[in-house]
PDB file of N, CA and C in Angstrom:
ATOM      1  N   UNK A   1     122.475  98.066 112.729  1.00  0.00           N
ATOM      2  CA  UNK A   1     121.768  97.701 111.524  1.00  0.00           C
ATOM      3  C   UNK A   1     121.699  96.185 111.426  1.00  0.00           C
ATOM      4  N   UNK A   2     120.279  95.796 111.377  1.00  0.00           N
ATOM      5  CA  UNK A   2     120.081  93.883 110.765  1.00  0.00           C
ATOM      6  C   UNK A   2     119.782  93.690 109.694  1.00  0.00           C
ATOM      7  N   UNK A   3     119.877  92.960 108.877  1.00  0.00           N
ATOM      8  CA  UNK A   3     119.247  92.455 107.646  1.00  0.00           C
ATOM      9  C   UNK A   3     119.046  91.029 107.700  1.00  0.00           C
ATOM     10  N   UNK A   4     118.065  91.220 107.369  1.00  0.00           N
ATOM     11  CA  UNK A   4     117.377  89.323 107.440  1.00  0.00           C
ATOM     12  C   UNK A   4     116.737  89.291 105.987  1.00  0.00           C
ATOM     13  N   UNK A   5     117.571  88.292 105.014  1.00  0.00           N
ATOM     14  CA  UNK A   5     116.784  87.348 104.073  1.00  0.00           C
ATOM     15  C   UNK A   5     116.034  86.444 104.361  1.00  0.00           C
ATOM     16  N   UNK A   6     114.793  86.513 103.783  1.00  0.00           N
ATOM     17  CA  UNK A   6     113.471  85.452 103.882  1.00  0.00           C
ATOM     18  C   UNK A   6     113.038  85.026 102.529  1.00  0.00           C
ATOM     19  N   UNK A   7     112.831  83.981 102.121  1.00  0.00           N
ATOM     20  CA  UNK A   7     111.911  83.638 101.238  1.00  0.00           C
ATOM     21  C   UNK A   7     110.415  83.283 101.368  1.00  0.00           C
ATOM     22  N   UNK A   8     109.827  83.944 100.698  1.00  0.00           N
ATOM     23  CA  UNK A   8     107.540  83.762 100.946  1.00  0.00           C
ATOM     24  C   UNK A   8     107.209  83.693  99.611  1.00  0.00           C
ATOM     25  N   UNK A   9     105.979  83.087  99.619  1.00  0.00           N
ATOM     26  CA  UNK A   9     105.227  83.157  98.452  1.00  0.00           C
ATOM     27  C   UNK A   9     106.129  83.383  96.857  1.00  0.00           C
ATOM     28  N   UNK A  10     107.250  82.790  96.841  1.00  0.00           N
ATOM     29  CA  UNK A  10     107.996  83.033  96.036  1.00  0.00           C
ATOM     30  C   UNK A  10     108.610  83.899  95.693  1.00  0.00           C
ATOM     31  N   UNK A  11     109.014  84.761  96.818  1.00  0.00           N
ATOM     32  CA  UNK A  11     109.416  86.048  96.207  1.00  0.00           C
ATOM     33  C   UNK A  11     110.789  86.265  97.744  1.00  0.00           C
ATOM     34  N   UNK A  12     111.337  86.763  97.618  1.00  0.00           N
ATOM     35  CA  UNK A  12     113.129  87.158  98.474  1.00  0.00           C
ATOM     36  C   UNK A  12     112.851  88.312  98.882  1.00  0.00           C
ATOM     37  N   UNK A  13     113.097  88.387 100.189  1.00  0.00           N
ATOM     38  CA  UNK A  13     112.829  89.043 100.975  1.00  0.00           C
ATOM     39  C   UNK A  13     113.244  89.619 102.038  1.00  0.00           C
ATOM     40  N   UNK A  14     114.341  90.848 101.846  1.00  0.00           N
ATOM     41  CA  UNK A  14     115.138  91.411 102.501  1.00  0.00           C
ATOM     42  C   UNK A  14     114.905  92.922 103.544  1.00  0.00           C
ATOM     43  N   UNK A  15     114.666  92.472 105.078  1.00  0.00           N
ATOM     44  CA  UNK A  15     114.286  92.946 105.865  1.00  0.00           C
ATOM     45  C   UNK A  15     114.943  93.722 106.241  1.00  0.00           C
ATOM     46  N   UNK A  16     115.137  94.953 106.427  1.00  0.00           N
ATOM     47  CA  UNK A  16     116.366  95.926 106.886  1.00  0.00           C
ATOM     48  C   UNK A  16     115.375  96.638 108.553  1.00  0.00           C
ATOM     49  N   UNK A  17     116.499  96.452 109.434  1.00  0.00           N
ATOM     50  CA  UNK A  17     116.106  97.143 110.341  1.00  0.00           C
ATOM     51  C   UNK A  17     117.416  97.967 111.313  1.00  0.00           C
ATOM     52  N   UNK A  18     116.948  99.071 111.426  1.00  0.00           N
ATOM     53  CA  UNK A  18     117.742 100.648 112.105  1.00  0.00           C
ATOM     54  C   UNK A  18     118.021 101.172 110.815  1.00  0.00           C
ATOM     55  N   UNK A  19     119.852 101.743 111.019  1.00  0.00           N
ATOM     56  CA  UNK A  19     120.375 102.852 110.150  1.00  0.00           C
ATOM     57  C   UNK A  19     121.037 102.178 109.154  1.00  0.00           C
ATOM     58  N   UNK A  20     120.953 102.536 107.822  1.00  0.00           N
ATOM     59  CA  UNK A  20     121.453 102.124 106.589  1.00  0.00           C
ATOM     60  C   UNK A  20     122.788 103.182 106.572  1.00  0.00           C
ATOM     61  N   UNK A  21     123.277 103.520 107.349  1.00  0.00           N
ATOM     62  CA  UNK A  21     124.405 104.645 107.048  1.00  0.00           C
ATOM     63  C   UNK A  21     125.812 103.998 106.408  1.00  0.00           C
ATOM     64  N   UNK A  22     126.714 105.019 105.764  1.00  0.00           N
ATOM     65  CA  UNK A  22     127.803 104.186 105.762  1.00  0.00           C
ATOM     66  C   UNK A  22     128.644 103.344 106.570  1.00  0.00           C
ATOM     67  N   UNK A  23     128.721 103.384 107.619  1.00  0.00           N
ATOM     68  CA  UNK A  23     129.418 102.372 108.629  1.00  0.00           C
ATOM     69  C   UNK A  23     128.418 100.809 107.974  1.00  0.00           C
ATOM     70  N   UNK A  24     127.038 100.794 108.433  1.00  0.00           N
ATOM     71  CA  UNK A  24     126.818  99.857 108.137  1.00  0.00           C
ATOM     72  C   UNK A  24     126.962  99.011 107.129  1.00  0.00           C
ATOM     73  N   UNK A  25     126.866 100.227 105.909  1.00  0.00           N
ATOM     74  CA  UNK A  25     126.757  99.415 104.327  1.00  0.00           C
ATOM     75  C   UNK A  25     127.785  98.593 104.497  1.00  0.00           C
ATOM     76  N   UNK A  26     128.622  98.269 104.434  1.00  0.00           N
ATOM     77  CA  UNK A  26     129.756  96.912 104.230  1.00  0.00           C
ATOM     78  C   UNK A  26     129.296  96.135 104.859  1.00  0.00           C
ATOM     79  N   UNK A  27     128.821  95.631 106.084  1.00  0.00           N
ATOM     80  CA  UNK A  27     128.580  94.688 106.218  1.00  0.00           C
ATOM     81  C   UNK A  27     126.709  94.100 105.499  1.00  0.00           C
ATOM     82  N   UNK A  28     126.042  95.387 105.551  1.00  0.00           N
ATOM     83  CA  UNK A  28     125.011  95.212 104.300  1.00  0.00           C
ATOM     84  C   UNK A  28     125.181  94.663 103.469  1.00  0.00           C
ATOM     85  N   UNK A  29     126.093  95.140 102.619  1.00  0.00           N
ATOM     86  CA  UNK A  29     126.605  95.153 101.359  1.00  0.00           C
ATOM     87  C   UNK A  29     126.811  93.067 101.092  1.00  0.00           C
ATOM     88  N   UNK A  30     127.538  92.568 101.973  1.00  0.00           N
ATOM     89  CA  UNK A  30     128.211  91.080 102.609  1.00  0.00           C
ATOM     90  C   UNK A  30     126.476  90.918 102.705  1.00  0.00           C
ATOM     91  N   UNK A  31     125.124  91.020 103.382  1.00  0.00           N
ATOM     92  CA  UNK A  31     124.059  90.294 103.686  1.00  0.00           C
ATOM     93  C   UNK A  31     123.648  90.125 102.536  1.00  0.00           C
ATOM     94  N   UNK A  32     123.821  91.335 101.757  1.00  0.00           N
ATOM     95  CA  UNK A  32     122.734  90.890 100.420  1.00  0.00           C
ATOM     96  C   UNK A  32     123.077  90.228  99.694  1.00  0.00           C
ATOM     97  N   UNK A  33     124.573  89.498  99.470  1.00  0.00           N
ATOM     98  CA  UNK A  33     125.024  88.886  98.448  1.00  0.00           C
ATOM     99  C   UNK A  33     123.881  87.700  98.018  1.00  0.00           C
ATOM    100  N   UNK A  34     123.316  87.578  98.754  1.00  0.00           N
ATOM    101  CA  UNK A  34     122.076  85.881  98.753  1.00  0.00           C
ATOM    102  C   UNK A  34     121.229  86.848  97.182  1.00  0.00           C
ATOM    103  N   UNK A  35     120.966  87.989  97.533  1.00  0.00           N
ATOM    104  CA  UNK A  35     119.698  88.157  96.487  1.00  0.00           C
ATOM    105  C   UNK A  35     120.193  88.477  94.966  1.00  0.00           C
ATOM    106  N   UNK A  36     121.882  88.599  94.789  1.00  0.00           N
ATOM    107  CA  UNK A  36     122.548  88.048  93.517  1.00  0.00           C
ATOM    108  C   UNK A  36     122.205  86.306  92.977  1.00  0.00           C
ATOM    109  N   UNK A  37     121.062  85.633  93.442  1.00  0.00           N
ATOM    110  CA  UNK A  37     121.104  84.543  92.882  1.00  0.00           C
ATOM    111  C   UNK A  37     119.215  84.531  93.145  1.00  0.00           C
ATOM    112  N   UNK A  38     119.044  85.233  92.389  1.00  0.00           N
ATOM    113  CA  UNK A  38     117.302  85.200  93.029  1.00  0.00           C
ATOM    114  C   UNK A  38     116.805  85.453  91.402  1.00  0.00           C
ATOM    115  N   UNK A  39     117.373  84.220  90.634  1.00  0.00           N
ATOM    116  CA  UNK A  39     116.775  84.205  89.156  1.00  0.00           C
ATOM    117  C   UNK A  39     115.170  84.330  89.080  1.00  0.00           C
ATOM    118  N   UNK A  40     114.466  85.207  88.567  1.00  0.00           N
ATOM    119  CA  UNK A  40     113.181  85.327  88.340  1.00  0.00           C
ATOM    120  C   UNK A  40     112.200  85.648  89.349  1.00  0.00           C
ATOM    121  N   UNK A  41     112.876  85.571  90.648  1.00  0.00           N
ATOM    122  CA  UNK A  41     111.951  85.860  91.852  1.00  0.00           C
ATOM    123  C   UNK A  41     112.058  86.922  91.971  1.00  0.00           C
ATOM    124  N   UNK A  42     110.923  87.455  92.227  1.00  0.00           N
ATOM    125  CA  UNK A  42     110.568  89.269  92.874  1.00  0.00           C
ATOM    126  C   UNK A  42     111.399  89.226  94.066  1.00  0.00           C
ATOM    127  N   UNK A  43     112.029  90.113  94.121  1.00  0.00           N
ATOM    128  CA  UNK A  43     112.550  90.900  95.351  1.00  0.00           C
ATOM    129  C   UNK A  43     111.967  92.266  95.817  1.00  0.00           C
ATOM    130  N   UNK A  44     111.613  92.083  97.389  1.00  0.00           N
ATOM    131  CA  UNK A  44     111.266  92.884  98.284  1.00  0.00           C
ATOM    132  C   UNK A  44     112.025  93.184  99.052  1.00  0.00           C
ATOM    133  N   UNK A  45     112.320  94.658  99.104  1.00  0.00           N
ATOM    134  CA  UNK A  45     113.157  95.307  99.825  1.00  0.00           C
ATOM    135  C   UNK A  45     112.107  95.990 101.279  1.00  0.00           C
ATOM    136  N   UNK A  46     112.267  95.377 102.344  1.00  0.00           N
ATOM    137  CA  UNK A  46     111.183  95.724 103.057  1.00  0.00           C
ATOM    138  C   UNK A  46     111.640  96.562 104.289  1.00  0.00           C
ATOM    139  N   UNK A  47     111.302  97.845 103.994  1.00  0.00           N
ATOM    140  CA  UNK A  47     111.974  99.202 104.975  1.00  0.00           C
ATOM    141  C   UNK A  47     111.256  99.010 106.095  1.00  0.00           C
ATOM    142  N   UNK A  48     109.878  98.647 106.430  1.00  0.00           N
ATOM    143  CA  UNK A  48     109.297  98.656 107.896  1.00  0.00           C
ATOM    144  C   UNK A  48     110.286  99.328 109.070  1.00  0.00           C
ATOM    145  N   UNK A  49     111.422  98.521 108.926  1.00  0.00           N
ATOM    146  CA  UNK A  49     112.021  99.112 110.417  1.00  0.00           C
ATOM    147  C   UNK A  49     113.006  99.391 110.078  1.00  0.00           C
ATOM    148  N   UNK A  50     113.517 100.418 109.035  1.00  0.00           N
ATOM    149  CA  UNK A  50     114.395 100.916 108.417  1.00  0.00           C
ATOM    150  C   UNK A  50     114.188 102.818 108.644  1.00  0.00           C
ATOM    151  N   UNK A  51     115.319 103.326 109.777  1.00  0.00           N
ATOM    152  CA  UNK A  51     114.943 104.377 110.415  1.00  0.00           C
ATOM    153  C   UNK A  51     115.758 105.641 109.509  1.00  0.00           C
ATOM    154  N   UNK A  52     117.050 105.214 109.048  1.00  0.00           N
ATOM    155  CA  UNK A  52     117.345 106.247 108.064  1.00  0.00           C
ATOM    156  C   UNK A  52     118.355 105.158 107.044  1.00  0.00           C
ATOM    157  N   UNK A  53     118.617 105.965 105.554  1.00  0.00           N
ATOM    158  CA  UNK A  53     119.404 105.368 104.604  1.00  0.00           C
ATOM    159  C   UNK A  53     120.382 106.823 103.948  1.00  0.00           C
ATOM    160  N   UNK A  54     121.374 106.228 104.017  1.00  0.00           N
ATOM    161  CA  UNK A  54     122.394 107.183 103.460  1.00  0.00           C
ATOM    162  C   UNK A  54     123.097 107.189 101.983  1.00  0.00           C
ATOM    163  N   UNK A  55     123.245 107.718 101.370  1.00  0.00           N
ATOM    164  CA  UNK A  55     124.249 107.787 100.174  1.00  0.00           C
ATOM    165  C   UNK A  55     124.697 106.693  99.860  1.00  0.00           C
ATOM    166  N   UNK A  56     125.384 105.651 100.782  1.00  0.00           N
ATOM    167  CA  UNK A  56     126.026 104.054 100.732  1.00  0.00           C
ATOM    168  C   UNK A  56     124.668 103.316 100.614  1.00  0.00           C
ATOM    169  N   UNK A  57     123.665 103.189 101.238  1.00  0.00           N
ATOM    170  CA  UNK A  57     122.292 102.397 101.390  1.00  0.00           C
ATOM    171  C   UNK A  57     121.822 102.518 100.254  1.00  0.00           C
ATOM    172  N   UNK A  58     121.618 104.157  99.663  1.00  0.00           N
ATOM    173  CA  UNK A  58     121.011 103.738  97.929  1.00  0.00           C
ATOM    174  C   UNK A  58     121.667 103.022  97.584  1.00  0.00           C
ATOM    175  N   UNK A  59     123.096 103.444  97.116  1.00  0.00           N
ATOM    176  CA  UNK A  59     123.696 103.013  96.106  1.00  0.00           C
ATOM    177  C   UNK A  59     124.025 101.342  96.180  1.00  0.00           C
ATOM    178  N   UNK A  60     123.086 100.894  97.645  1.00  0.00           N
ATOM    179  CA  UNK A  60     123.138  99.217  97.661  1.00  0.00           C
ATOM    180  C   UNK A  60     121.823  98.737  97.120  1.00  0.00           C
ATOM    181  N   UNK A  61     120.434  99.447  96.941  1.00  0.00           N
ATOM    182  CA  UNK A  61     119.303  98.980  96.713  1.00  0.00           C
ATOM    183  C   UNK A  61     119.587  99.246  95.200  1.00  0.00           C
ATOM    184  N   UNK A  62     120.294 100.337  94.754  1.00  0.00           N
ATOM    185  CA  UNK A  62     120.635 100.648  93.405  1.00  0.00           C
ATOM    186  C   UNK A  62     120.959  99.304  92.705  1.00  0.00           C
ATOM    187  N   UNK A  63     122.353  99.018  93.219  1.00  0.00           N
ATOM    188  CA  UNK A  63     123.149  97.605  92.812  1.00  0.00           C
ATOM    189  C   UNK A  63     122.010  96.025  93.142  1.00  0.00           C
ATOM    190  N   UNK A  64     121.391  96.213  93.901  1.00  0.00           N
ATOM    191  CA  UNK A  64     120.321  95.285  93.870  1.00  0.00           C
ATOM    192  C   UNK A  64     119.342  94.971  92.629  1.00  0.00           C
ATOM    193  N   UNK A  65     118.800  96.324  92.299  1.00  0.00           N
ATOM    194  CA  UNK A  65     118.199  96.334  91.392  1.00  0.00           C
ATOM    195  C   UNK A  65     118.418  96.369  90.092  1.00  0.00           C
ATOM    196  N   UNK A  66     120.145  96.955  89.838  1.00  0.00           N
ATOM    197  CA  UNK A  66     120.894  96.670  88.697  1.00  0.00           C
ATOM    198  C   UNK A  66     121.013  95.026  88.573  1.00  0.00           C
ATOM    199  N   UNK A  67     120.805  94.477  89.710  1.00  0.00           N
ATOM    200  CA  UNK A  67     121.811  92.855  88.975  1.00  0.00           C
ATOM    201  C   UNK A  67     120.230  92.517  89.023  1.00  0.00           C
ATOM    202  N   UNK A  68     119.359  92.347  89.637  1.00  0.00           N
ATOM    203  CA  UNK A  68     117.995  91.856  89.399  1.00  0.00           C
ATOM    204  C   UNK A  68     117.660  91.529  87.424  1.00  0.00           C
ATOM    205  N   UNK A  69     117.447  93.342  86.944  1.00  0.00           N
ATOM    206  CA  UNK A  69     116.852  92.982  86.175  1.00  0.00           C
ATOM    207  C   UNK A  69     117.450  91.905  84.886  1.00  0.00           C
ATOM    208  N   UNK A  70     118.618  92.254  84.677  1.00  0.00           N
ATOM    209  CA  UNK A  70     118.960  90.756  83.572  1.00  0.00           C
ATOM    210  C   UNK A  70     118.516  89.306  83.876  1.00  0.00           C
ATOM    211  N   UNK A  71     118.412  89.131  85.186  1.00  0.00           N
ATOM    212  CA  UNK A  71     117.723  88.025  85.651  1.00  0.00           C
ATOM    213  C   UNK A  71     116.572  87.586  85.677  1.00  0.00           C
ATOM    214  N   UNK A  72     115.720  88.285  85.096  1.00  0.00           N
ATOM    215  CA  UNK A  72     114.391  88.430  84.952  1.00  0.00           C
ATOM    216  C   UNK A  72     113.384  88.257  86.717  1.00  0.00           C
ATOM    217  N   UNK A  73     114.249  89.090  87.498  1.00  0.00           N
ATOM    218  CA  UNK A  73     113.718  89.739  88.824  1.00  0.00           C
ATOM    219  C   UNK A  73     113.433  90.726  88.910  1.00  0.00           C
ATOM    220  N   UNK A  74     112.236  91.350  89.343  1.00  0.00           N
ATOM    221  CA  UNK A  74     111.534  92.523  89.679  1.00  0.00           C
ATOM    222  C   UNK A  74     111.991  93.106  91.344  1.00  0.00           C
ATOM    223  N   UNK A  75     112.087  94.097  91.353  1.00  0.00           N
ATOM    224  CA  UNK A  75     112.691  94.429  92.773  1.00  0.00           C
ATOM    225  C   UNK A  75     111.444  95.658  93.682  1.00  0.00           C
ATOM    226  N   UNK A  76     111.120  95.337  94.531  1.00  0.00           N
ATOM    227  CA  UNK A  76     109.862  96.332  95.265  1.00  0.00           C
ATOM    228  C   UNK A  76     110.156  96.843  96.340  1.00  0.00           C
ATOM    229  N   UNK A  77     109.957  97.839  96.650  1.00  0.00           N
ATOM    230  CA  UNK A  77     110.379  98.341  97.907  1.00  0.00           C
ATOM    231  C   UNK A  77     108.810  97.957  98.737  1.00  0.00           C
ATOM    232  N   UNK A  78     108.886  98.518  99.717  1.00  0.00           N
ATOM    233  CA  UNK A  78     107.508  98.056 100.815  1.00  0.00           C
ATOM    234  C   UNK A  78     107.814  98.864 102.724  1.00  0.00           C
ATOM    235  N   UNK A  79     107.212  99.707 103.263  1.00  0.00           N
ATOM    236  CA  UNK A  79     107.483 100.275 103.994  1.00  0.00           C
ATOM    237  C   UNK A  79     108.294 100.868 104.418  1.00  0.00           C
ATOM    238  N   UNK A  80     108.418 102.565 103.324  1.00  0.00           N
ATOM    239  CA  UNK A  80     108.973 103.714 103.041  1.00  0.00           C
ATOM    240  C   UNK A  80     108.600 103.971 104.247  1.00  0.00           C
ATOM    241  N   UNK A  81     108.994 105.228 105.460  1.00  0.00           N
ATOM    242  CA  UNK A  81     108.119 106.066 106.171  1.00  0.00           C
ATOM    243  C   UNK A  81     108.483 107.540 105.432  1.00  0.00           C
ATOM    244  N   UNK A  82     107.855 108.247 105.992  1.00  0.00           N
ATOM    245  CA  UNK A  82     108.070 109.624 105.215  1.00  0.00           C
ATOM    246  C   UNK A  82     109.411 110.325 104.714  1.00  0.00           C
ATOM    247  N   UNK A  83     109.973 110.414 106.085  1.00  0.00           N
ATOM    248  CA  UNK A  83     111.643 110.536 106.157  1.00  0.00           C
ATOM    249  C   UNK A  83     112.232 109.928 104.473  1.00  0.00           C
ATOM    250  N   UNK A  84     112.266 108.557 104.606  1.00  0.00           N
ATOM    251  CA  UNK A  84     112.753 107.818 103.561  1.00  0.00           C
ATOM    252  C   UNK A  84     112.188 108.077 102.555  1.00  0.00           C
ATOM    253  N   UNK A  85     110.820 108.435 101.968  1.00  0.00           N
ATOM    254  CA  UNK A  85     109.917 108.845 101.157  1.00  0.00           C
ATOM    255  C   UNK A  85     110.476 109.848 100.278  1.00  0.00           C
ATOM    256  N   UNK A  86     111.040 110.683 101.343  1.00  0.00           N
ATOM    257  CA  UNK A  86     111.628 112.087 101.062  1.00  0.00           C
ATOM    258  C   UNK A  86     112.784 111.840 100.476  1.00  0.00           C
ATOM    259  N   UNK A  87     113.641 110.981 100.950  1.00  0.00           N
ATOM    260  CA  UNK A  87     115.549 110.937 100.506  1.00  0.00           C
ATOM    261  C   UNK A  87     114.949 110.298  99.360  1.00  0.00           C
ATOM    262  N   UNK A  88     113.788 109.384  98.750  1.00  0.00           N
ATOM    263  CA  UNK A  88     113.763 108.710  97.516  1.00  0.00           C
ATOM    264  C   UNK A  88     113.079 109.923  96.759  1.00  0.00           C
ATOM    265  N   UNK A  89     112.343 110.456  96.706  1.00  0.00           N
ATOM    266  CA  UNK A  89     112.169 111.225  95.807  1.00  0.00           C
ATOM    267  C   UNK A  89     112.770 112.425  96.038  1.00  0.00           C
ATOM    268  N   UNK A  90     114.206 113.328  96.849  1.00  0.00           N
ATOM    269  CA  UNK A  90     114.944 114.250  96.513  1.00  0.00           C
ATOM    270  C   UNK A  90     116.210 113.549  95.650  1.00  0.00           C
ATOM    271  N   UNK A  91     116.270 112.355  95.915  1.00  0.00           N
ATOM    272  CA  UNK A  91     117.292 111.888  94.695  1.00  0.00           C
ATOM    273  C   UNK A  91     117.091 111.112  93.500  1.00  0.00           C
ATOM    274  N   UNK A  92     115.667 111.454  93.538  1.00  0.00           N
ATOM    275  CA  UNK A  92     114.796 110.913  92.006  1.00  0.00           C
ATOM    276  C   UNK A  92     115.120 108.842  92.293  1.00  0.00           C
ATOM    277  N   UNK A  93     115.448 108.338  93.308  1.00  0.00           N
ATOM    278  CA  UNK A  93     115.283 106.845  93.329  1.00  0.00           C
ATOM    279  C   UNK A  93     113.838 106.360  93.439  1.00  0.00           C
ATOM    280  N   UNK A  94     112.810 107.634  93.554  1.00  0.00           N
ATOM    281  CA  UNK A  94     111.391 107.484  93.507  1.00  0.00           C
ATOM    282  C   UNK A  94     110.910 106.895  92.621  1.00  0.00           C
ATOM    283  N   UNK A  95     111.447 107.119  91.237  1.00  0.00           N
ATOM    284  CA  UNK A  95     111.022 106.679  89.836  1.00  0.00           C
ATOM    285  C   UNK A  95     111.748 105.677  89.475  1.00  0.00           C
ATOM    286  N   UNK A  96     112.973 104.861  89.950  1.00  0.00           N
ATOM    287  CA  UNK A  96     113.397 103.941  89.637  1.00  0.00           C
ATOM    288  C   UNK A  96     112.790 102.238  90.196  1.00  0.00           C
ATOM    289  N   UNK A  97     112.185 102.480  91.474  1.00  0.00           N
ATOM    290  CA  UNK A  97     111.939 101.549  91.876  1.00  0.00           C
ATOM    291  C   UNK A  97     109.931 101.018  91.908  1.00  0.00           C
ATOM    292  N   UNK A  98     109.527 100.064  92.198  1.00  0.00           N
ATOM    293  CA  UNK A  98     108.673  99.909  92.368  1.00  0.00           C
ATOM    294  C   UNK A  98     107.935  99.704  93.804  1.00  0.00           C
ATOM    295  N   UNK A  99     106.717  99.745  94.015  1.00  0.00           N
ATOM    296  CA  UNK A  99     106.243  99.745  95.159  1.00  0.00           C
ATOM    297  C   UNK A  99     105.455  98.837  95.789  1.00  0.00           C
ATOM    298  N   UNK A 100     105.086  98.294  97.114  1.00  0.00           N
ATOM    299  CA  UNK A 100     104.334  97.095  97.372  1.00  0.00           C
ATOM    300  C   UNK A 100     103.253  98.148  98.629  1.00  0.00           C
ATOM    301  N   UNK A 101     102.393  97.331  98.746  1.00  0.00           N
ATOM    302  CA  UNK A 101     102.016  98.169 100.021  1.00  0.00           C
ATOM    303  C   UNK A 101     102.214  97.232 101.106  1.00  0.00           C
TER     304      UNK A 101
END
């Protein structure tokens, strides 16, 4: 599992690529600390090359998007593939988040 923070067009931009499983989340968990300081900037959570996410992986986009909004940050997801499509809307995280294309 990689994660690469980017900043574009004003907005934070966190690239996930392979398996979000629990082994990985901890050290996930350690990459994202950067987007706890992303006052007012949109955050993009960008799955493109994000092949599966587990139980630990929500509950990190979860905590992403919990500390976002008091900050007045919007959080987007952006290249679901179906697979993932599916784990977000069988655990209703479908309706929590927003979408980019």
């Amino acid at each position: 599992m990689n994660t690469t923070i980017e900043e574009k067009d004003g907005a934070v931009i966190a690239i996930f690529e392979g398996r979000l499983d629990t082994a990985a989340s901890v050290q996930t968990e350690k990459d994202l600390i950067p987007l706890n300081n992303c006052e007012g900037k949109d955050i993009i959570l960008d799955c493109n090359h994000l092949e599966y996410i587990s139980s630990s992986g929500l509950r990190l986009f979860l905590g992403v998007l919990k500390n976002a909004k008091p900050h007045g940050s919007k959080v987007y997801l952006t290249g679901l593939n179906n697979d993932l499509k599916s784990v977000f809307t069988m655990t209703g995280f479908i309706n929590l988040f927003e979408f980019k294309d």
